[in-house]
N, C-alpha and C. Protein backbone atom coordinates (compact mmCIF):
# COMPACT_ATOMS: atom_id res chain seq x y z
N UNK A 1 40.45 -10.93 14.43
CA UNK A 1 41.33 -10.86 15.58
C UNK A 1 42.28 -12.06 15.52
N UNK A 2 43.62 -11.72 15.74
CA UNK A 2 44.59 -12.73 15.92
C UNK A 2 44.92 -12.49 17.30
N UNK A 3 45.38 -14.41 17.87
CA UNK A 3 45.87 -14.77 19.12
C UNK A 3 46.18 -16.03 18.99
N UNK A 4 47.61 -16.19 19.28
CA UNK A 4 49.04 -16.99 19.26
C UNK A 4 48.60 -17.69 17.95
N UNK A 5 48.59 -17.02 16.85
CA UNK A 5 48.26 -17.67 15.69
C UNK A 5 47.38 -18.47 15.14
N UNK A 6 45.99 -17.68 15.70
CA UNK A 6 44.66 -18.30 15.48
C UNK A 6 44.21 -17.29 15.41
N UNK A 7 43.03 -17.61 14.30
CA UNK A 7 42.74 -15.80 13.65
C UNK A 7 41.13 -16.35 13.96
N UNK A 8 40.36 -15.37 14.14
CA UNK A 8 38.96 -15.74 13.85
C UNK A 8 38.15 -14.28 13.32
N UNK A 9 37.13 -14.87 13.00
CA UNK A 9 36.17 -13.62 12.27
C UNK A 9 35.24 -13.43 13.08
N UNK A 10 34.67 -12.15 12.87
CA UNK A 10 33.47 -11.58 13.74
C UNK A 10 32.50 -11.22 12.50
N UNK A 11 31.18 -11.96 12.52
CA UNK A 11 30.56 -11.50 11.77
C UNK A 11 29.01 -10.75 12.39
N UNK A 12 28.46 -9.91 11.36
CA UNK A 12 27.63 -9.11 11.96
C UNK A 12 26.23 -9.30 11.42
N UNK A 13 25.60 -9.57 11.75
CA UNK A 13 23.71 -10.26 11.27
C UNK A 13 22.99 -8.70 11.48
N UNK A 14 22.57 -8.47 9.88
CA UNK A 14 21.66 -7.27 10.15
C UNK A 14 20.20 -7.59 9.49
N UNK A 15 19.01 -7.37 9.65
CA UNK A 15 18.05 -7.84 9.31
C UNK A 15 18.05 -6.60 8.39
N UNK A 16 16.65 -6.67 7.52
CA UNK A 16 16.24 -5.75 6.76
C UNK A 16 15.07 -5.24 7.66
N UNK A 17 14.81 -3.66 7.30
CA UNK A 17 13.75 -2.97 8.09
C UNK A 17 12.62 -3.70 7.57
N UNK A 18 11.48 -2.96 8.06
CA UNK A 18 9.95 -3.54 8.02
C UNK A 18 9.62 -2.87 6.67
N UNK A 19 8.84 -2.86 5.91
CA UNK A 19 8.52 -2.47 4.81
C UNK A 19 6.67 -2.41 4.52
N UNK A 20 5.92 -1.62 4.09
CA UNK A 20 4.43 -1.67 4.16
C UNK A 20 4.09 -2.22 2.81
N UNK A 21 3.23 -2.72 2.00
CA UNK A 21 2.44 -2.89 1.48
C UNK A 21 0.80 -2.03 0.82
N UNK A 22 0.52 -2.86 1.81
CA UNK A 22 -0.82 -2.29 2.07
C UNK A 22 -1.26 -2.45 3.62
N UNK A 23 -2.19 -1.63 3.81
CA UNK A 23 -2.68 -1.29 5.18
C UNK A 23 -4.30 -1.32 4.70
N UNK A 24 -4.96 -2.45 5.40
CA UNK A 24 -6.59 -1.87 5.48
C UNK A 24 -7.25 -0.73 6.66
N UNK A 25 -8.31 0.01 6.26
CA UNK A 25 -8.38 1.05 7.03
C UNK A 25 -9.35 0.85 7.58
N UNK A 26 -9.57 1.64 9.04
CA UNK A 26 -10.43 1.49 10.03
C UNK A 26 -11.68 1.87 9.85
N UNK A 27 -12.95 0.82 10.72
CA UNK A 27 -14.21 0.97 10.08
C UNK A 27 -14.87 2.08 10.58
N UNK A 28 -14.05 2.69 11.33
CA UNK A 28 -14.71 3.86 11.89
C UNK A 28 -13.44 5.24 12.64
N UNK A 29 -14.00 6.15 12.78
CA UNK A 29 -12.95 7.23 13.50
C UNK A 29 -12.83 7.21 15.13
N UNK A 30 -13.57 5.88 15.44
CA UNK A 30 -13.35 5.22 16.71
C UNK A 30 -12.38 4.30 16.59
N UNK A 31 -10.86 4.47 15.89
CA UNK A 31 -10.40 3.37 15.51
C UNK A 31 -10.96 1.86 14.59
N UNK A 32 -10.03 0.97 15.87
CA UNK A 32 -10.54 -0.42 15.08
C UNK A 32 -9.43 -1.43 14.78
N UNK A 33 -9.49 -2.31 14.14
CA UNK A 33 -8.94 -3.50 13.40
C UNK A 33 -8.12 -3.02 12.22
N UNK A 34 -7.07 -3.03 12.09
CA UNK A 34 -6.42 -2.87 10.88
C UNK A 34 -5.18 -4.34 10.46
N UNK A 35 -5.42 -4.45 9.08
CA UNK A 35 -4.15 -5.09 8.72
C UNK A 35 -3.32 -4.83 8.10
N UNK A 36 -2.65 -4.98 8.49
CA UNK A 36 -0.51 -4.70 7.46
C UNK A 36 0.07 -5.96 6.79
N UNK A 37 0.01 -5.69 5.69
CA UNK A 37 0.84 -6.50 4.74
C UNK A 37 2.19 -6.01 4.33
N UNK A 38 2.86 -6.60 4.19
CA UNK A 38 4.54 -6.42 3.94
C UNK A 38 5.35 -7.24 3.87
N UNK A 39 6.87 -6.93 4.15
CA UNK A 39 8.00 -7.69 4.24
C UNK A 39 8.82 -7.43 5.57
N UNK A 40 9.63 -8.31 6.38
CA UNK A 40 9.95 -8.24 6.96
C UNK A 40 9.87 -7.81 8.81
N UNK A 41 8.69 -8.29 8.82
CA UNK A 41 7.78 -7.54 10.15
C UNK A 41 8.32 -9.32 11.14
N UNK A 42 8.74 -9.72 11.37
CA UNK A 42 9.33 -10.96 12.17
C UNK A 42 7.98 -11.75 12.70
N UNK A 43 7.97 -12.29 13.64
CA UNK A 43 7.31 -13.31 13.99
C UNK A 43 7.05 -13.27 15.31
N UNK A 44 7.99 -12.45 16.07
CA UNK A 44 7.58 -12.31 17.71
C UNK A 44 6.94 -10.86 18.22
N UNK A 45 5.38 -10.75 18.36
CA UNK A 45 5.12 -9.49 18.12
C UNK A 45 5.74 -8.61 19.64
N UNK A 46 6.06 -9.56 20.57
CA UNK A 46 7.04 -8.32 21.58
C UNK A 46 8.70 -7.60 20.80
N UNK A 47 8.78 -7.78 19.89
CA UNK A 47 9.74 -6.74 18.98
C UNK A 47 9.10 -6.18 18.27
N UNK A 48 7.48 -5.86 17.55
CA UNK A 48 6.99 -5.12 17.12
C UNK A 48 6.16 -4.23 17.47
N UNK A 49 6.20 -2.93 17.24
CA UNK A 49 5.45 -1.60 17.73
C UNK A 49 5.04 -1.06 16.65
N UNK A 50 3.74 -0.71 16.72
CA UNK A 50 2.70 0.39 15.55
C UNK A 50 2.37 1.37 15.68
N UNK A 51 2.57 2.10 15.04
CA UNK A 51 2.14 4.11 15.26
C UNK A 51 1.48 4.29 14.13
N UNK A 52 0.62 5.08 15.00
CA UNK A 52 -0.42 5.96 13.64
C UNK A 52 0.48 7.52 14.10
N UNK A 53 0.86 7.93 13.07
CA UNK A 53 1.10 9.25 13.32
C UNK A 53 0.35 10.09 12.79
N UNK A 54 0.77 11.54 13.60
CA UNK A 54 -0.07 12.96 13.33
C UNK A 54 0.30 13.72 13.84
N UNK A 55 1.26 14.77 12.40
CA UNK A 55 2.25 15.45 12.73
C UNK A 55 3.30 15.06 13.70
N UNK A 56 3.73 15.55 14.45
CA UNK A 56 5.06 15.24 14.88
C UNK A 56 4.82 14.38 16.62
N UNK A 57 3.16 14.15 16.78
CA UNK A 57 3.08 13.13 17.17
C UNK A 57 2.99 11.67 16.92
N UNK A 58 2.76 10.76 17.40
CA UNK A 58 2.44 9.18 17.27
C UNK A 58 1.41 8.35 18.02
N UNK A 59 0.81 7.59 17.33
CA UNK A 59 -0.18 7.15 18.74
C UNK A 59 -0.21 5.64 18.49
N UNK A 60 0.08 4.66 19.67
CA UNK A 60 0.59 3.47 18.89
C UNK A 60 -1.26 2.64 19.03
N UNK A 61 -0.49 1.89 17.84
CA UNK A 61 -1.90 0.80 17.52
C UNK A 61 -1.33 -0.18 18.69
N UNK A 62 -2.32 -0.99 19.65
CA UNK A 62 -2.67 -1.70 20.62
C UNK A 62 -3.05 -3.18 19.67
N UNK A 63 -2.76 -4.07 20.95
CA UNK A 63 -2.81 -5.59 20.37
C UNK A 63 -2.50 -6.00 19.04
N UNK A 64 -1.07 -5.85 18.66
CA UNK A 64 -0.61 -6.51 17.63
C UNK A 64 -0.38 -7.78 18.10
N UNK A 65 -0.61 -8.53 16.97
CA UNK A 65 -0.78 -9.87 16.78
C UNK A 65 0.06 -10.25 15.32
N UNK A 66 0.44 -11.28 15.14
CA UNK A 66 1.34 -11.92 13.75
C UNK A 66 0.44 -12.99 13.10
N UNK A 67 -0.76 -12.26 11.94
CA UNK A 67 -1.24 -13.13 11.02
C UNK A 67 -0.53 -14.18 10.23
N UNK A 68 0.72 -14.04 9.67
CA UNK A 68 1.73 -14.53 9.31
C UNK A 68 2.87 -14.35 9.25
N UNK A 69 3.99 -15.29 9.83
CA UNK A 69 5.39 -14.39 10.20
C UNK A 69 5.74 -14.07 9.06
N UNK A 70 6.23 -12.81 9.34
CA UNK A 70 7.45 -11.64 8.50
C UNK A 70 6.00 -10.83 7.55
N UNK A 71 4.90 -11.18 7.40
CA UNK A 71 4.52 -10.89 6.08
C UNK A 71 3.26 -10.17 6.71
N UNK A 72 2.33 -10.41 8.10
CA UNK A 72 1.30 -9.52 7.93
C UNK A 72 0.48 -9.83 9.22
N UNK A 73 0.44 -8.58 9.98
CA UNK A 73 0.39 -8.34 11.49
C UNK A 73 -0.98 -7.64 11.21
N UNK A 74 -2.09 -7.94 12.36
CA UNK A 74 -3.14 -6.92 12.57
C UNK A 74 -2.85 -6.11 13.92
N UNK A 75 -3.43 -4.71 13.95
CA UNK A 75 -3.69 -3.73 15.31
C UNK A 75 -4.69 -3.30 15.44
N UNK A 76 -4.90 -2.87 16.80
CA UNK A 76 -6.10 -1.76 17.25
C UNK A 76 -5.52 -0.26 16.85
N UNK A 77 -5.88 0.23 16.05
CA UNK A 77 -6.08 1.54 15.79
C UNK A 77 -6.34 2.60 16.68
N UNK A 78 -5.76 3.84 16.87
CA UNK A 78 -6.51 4.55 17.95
C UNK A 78 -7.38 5.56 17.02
N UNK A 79 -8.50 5.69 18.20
CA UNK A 79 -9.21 6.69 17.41
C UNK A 79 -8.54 7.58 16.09
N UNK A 80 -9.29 8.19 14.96
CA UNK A 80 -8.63 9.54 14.50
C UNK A 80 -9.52 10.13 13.51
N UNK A 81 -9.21 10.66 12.66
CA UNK A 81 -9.80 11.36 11.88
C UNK A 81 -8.82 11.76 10.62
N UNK A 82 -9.23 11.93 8.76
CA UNK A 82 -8.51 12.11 8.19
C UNK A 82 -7.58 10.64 7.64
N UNK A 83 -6.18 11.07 6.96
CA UNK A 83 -5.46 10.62 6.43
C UNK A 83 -4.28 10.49 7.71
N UNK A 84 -3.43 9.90 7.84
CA UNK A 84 -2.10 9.54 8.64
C UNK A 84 -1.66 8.14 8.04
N UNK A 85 -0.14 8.78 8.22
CA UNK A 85 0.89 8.18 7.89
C UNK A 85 1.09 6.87 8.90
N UNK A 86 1.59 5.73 8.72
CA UNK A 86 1.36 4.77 9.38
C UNK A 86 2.93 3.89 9.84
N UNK A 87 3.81 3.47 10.76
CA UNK A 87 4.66 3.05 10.97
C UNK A 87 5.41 1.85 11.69
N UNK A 88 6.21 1.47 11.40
CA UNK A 88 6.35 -0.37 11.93
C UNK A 88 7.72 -0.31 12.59
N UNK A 89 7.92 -0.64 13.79
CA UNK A 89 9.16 -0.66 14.42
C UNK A 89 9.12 -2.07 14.81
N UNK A 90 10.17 -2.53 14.06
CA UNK A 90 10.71 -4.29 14.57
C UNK A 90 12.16 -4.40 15.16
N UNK A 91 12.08 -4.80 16.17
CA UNK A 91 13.44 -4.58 16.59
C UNK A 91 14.50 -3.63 16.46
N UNK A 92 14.32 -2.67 16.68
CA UNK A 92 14.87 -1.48 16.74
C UNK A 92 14.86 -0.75 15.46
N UNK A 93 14.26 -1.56 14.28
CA UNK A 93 14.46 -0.77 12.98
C UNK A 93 12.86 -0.04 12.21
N UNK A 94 13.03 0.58 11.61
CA UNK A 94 11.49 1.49 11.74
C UNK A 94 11.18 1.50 9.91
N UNK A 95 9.97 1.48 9.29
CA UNK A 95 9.63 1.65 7.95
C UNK A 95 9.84 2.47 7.22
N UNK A 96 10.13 2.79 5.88
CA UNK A 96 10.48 4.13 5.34
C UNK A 96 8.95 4.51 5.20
N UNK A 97 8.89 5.73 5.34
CA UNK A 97 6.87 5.87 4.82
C UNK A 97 7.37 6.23 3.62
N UNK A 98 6.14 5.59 3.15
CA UNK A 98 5.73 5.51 1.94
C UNK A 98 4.31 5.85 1.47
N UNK A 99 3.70 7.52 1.53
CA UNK A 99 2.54 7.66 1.65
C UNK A 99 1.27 6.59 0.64
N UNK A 100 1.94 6.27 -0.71
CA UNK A 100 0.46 5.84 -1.00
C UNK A 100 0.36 4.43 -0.25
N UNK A 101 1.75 3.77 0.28
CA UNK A 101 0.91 2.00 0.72
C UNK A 101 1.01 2.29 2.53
N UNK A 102 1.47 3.22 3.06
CA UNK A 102 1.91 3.13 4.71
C UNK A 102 0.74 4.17 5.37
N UNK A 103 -0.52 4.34 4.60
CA UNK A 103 -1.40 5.50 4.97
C UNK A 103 -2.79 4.48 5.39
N UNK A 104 -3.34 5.42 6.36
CA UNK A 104 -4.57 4.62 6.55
C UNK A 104 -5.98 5.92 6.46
N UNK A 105 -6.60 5.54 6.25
CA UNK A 105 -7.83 6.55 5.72
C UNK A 105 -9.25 6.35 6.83
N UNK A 106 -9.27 7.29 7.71
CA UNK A 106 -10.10 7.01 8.48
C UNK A 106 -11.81 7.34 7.60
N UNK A 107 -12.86 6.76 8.02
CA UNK A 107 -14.20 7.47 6.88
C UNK A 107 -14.44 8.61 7.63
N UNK A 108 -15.16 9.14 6.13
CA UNK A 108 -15.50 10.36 6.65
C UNK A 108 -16.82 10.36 7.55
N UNK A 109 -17.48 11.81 7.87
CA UNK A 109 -18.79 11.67 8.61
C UNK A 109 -19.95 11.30 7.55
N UNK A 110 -21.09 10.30 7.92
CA UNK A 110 -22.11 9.78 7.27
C UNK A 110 -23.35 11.02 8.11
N UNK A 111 -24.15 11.87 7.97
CA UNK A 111 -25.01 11.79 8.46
C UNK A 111 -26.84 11.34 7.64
N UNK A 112 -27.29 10.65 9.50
CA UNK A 112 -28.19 10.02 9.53
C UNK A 112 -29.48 10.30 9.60
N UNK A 113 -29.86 11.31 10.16
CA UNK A 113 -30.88 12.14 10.58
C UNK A 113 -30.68 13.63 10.89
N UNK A 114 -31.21 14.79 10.77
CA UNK A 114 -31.15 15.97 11.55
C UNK A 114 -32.51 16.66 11.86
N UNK A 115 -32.69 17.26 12.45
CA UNK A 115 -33.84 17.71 12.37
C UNK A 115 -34.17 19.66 12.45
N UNK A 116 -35.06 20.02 11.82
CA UNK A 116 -34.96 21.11 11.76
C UNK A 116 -35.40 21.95 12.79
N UNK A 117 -34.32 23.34 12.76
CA UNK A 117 -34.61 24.32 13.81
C UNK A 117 -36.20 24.45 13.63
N UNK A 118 -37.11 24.90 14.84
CA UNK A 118 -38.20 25.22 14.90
C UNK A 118 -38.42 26.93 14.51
N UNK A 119 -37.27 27.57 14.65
CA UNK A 119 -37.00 29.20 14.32
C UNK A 119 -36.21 29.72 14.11
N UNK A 120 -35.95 30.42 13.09
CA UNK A 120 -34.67 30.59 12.50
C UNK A 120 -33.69 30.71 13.81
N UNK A 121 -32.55 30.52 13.20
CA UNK A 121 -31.53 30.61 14.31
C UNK A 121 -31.76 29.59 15.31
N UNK A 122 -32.94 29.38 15.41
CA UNK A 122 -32.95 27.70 16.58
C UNK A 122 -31.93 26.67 16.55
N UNK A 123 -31.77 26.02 17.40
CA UNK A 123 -30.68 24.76 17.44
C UNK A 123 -31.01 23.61 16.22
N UNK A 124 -30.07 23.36 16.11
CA UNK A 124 -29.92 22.15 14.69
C UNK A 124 -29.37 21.01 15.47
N UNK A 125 -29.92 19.63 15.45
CA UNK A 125 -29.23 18.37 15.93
C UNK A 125 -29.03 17.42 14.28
N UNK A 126 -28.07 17.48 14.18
CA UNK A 126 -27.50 16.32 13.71
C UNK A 126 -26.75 15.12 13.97
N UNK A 127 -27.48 14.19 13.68
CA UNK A 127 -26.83 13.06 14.12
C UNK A 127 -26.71 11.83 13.12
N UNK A 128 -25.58 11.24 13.14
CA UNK A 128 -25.06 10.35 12.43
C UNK A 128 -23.61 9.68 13.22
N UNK A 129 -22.77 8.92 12.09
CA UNK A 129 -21.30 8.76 12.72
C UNK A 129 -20.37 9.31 11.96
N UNK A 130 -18.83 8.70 12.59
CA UNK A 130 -17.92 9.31 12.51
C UNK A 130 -17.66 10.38 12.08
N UNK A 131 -18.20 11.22 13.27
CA UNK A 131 -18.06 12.50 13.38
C UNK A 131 -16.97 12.85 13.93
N UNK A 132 -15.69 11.91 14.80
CA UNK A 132 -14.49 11.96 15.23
C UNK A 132 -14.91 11.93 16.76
N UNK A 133 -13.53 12.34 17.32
CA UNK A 133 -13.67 12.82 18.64
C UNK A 133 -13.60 13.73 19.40
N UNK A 134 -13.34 15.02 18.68
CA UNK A 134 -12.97 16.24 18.54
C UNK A 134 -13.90 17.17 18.45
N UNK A 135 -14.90 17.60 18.99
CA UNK A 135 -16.13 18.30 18.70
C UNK A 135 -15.85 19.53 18.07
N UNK A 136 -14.35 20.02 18.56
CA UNK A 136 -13.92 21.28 18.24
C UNK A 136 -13.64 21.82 16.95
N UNK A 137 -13.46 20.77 16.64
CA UNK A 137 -12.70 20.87 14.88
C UNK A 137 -14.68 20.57 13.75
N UNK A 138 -15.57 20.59 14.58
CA UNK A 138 -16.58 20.20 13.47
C UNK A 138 -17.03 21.53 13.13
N UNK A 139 -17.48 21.46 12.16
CA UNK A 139 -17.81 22.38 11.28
C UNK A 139 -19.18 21.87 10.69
N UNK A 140 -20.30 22.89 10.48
CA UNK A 140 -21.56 22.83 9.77
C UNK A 140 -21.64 23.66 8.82
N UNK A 141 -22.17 23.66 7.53
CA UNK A 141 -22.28 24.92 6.25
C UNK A 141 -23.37 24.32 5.91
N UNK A 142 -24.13 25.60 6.01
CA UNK A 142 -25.60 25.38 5.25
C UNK A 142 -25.80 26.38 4.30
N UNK A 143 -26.53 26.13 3.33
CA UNK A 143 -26.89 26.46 1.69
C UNK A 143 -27.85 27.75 1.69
């Protein structure tokens, strides 16, 4: 811009987006603790937001915190189940996913005990964990 023969410049500061690394995965399908390693994740975690996505929803990870600025933030995980894609919004700018480092891997089900029907067709209890939270989606196959 010129005025009465004084020119000045406008310059424009753009950061680089957030970028993933690696992500450690949750110790259970009750959520949990996760950490993010990367580039560019800043230092003030009120400009950073975490999503676990699934499908064309999102569910954000709770209590981020800044292990080290720009380089590696922990969250609370929300419950889930499966594989999901994982995402970093820093100040208005968001991560490219990148399925093999931006994914988090919930475990599968361990079981612990069951015990057997008393007659055919009788009820079956199995019990163990992360079985999810979803009762609906479980499935049993027996041999």
């Amino acid at each position: 811009a010129t005025y009465k023969d004084e020119t000045s410049s406008f310059y424009f500061l753009a950061y680089y987006p957030p970028s993933i690394n690696v992500i450690s995965n949750p110790l259970s399908t009750e959520g949990g603790l996760i950490t993010i390693t990367g580039l560019d994740f800043g230092y003030d975690r009120s400009f950073i937001s975490v999503f676990v996505m699934d499908g064309p929803s999102s569910y954000p990870c709770d209590d981020v915190y800044v292990l080290v600025n720009h380089t590696s933030i922990t969250c609370s995980a929300p419950p889930g189940t499966g594989i999901h894609n994982v995402s970093i919004i820093v100040g208005g700018q968001s991560s490219s996913p990148s399925p093999s480092s931006s994914s988090i891997i919930y475990p599968g089900p361990s079981i612990m005990n069951m015990s057997r029907p008393l007659t055919s067709g009788g009820p079956l209890t199995i019990s163990g964990i992360n079985f999810g939270t979803d009762s609906s989606i479980l499935t049993v196959y027996t041999s």
